[in-house]
C-alpha atoms as a PDB file:
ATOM      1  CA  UNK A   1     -50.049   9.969  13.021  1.00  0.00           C
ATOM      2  CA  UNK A   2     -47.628   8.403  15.518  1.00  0.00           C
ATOM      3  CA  UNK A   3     -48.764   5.086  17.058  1.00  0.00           C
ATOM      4  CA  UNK A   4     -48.231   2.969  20.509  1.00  0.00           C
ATOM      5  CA  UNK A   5     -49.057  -0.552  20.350  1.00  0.00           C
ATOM      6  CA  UNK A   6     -50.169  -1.748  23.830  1.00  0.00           C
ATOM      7  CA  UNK A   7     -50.301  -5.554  24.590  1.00  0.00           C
ATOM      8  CA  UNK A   8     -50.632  -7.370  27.510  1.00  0.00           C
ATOM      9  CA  UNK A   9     -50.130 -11.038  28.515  1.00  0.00           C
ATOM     10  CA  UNK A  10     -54.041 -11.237  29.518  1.00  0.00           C
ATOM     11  CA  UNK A  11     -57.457  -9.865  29.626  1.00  0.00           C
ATOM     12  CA  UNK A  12     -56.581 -10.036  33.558  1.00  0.00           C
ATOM     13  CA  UNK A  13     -53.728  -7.354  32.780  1.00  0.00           C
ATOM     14  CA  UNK A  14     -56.294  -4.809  31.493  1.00  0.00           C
ATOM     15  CA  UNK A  15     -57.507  -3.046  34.480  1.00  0.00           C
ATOM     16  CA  UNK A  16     -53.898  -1.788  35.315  1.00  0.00           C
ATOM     17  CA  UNK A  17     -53.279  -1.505  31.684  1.00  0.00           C
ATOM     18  CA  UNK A  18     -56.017   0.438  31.267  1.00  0.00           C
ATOM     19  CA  UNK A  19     -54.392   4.091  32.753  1.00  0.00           C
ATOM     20  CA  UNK A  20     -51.955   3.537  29.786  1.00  0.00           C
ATOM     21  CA  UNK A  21     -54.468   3.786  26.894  1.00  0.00           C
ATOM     22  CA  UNK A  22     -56.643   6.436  28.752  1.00  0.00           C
ATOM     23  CA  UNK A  23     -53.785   8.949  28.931  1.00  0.00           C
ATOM     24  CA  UNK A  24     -52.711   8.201  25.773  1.00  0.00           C
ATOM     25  CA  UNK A  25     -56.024   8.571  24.270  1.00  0.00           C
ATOM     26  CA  UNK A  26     -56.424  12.200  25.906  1.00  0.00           C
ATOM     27  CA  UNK A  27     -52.587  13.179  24.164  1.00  0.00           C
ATOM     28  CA  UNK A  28     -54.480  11.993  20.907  1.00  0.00           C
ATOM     29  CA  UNK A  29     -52.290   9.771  20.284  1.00  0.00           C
ATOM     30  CA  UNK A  30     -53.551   6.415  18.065  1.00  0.00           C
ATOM     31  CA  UNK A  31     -53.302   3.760  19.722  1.00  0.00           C
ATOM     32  CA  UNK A  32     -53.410  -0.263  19.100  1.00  0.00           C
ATOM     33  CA  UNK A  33     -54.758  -2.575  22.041  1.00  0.00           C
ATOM     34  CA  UNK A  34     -53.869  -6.287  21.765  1.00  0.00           C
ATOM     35  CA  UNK A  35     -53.721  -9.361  23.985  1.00  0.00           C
ATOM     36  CA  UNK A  36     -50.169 -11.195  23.129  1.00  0.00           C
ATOM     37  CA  UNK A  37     -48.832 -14.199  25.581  1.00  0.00           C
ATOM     38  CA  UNK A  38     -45.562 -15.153  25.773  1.00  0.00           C
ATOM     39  CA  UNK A  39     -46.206 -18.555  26.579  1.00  0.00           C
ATOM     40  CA  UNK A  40     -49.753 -18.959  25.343  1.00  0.00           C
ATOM     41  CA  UNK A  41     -49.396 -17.653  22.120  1.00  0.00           C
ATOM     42  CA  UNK A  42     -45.263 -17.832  20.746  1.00  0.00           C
ATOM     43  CA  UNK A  43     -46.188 -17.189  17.176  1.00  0.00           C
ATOM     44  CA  UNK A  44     -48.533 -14.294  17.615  1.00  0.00           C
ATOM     45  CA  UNK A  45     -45.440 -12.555  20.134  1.00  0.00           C
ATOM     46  CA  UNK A  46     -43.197 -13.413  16.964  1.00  0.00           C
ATOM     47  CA  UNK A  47     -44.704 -11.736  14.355  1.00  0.00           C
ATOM     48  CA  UNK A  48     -46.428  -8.514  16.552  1.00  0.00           C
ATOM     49  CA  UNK A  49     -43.107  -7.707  17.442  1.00  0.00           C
ATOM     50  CA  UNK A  50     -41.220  -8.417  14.215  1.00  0.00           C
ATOM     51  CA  UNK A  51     -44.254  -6.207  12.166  1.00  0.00           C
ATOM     52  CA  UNK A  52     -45.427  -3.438  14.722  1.00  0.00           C
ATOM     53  CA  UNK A  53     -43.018  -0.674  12.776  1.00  0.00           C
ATOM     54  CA  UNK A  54     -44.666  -1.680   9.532  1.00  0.00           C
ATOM     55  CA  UNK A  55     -47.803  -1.241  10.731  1.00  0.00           C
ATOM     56  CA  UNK A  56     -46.851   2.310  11.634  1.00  0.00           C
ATOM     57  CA  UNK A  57     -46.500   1.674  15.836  1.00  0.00           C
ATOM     58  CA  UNK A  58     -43.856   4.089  17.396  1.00  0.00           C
ATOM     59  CA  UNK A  59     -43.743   2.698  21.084  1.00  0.00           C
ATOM     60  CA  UNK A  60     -44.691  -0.444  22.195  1.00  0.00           C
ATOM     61  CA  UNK A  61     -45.842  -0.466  26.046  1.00  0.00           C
ATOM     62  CA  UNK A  62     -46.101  -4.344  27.392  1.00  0.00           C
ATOM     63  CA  UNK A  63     -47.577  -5.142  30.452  1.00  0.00           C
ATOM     64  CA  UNK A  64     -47.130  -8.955  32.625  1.00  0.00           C
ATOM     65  CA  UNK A  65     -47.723 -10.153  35.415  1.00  0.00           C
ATOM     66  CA  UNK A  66     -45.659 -13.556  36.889  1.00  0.00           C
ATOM     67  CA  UNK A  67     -43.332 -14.049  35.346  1.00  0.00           C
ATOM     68  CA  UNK A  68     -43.294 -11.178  32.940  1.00  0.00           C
ATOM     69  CA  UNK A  69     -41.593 -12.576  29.774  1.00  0.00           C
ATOM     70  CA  UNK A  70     -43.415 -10.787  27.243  1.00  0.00           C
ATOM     71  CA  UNK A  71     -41.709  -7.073  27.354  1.00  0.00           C
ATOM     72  CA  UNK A  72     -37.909  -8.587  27.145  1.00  0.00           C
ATOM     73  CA  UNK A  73     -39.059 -11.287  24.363  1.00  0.00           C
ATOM     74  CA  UNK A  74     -41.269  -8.475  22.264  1.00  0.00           C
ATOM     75  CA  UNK A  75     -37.334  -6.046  22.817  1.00  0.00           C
ATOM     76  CA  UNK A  76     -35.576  -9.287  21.779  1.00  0.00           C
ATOM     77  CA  UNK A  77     -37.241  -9.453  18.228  1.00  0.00           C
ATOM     78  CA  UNK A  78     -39.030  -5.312  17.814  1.00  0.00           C
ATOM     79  CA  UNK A  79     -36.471  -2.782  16.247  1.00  0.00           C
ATOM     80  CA  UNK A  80     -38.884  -0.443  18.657  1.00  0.00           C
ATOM     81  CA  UNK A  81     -38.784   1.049  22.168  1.00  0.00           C
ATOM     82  CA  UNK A  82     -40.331  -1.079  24.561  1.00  0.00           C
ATOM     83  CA  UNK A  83     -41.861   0.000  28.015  1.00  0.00           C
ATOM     84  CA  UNK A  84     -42.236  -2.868  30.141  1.00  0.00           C
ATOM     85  CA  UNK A  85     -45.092  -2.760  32.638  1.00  0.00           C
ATOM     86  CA  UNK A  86     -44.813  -5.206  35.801  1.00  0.00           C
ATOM     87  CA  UNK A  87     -48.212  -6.271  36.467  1.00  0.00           C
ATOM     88  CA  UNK A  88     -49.172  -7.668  40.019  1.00  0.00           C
ATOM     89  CA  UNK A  89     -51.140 -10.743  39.340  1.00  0.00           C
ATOM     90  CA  UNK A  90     -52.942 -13.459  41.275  1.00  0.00           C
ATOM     91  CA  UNK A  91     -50.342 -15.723  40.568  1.00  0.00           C
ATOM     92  CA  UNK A  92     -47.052 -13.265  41.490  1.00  0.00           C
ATOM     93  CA  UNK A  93     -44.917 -12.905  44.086  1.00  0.00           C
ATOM     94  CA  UNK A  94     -46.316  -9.256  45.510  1.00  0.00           C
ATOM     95  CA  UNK A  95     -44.950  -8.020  42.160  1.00  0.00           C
ATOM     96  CA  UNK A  96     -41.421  -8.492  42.404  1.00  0.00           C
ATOM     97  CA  UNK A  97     -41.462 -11.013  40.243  1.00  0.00           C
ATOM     98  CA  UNK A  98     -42.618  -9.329  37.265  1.00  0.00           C
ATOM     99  CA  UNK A  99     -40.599  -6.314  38.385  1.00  0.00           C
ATOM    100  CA  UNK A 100     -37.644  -8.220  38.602  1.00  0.00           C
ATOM    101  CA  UNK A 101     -38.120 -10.066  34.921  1.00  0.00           C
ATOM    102  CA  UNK A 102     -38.833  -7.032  33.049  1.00  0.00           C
ATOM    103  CA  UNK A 103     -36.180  -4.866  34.767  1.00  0.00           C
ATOM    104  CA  UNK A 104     -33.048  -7.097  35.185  1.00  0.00           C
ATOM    105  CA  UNK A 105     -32.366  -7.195  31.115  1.00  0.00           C
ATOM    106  CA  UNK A 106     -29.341  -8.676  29.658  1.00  0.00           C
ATOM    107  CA  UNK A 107     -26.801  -6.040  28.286  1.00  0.00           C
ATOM    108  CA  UNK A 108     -28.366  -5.438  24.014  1.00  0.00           C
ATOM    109  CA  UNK A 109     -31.795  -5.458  24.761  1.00  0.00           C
ATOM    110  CA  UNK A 110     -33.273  -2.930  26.646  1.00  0.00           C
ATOM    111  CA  UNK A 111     -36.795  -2.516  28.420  1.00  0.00           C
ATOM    112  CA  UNK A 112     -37.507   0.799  29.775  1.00  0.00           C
ATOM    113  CA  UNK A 113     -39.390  -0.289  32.974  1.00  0.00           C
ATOM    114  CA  UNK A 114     -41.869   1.712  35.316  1.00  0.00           C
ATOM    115  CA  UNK A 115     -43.379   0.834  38.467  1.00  0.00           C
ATOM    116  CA  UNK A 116     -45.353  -2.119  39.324  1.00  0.00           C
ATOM    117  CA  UNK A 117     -48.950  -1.457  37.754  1.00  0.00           C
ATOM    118  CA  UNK A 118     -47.775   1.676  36.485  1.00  0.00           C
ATOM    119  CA  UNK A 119     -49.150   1.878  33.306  1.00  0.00           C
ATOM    120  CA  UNK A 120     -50.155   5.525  33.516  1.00  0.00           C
ATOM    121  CA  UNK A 121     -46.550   6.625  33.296  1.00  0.00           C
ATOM    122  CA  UNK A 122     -45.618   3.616  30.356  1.00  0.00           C
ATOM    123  CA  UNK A 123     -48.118   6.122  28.456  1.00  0.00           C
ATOM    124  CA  UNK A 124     -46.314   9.386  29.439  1.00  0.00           C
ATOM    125  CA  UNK A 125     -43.036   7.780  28.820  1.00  0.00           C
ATOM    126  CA  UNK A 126     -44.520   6.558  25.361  1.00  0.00           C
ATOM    127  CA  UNK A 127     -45.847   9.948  24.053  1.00  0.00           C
ATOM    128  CA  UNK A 128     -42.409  11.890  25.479  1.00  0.00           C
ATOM    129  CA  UNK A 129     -40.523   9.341  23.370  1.00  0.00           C
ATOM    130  CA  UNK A 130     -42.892  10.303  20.244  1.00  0.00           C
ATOM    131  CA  UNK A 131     -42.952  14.297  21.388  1.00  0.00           C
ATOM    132  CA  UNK A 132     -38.870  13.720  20.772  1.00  0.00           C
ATOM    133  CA  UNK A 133     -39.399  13.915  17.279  1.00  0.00           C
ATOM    134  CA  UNK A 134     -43.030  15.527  16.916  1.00  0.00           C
ATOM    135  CA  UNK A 135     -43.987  18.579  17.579  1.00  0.00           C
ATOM    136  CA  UNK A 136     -47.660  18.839  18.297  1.00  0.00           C
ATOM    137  CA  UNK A 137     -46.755  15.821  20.932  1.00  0.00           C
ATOM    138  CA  UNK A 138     -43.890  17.834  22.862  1.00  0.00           C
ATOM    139  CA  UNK A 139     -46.103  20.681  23.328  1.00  0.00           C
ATOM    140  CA  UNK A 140     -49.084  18.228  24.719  1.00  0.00           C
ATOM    141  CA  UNK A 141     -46.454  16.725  27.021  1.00  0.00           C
ATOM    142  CA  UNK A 142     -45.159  20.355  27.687  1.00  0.00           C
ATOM    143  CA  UNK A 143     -48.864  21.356  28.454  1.00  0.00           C
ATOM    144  CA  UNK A 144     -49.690  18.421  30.928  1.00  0.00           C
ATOM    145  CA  UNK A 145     -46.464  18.764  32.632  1.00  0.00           C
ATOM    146  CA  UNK A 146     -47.258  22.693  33.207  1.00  0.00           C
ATOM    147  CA  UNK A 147     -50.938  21.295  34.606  1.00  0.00           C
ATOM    148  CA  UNK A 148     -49.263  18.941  37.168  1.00  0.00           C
ATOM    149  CA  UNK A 149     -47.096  21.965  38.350  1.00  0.00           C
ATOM    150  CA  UNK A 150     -50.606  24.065  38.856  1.00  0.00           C
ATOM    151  CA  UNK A 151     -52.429  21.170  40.611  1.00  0.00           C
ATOM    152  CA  UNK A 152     -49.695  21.376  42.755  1.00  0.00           C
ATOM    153  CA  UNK A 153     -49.820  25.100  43.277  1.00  0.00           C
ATOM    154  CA  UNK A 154     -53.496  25.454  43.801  1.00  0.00           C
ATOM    155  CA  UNK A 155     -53.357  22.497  46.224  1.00  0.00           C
ATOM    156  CA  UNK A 156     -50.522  24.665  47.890  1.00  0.00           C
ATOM    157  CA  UNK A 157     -52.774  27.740  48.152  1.00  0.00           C
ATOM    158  CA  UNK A 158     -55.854  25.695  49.010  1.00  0.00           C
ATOM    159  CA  UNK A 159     -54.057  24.102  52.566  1.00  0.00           C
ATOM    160  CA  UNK A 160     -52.729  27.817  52.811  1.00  0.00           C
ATOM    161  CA  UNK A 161     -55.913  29.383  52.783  1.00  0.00           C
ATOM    162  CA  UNK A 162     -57.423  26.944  55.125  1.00  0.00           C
ATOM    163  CA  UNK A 163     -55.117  28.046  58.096  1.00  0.00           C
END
């Protein structure tokens, strides 16, 4: 079964990092939840990122706040995609810090970056990057995508029907 390693810098990053396991979890796909500091905790960043893809991890998603090291380090050293997160913190600058460390990647190592705190659509990202080569994934991506368009539609007919 395909596998997304989510980390995050902090226990502080969890609440926004949270969206990312919970739509993961309802695409079923496994997932593996870890707290991994750039700065706090070098060795642990080393060897998660050299040894997620023997431990079976497809995608890794990382979310940080400040200054947001740990998605370019983890793309540095991971033969994986990464999906960097840029996590509003107490100690950031509105955000644009961490957007601006994650996003602004030298030239060989790439970090596919969402919005600040957007965790939600690291996950989507995540499981349409596994759905590119499995099945059963592609048609829960093709499925959710089809119930955004209805939301849509019945919100249409709801505002129409109100008139």
């Amino acid at each position: 079964m395909p596998k997304v390693g989510i980390i995050m810098g902090s226990t502080s990053d969890m609440p926004v990092m949270q969206d990312a396991i919970d739509i993961l979890k309802e695409f079923n796909i496994d997932i593996e939840v870890d707290i991994v500091s750039a700065h706090r905790t070098p060795e642990k960043l080393f060897d998660y990122s050299k040894n997620a893809h023997n431990r079976g991890i497809n995608v890794i998603i990382a979310g940080a706040g400040g200054a947001a090291h740990l998605p370019g380090m983890v793309a540095s050293l991971s033969p994986l995609p990464v999906i960097g997160v840029p996590v509003k913190s107490s100690n950031s600058i509105d955000g644009w810090d961490s957007v601006l460390s994650i996003l602004q990647m030298p030239g060989g190592v790439p970090v596919a970056t969402v919005a600040l705190n957007g965790a939600k659509n690291a996950g989507i990202l995540a499981a349409q990057i596994i759905g590119s080569s499995n099945s059963e994934i592609l048609q829960t991506i093709i499925d959710y995508k089809e119930s955004l368009k209805q939301k849509v539609i019945d919100g249409a007919k709801s505002i129409s029907t109100n008139k």
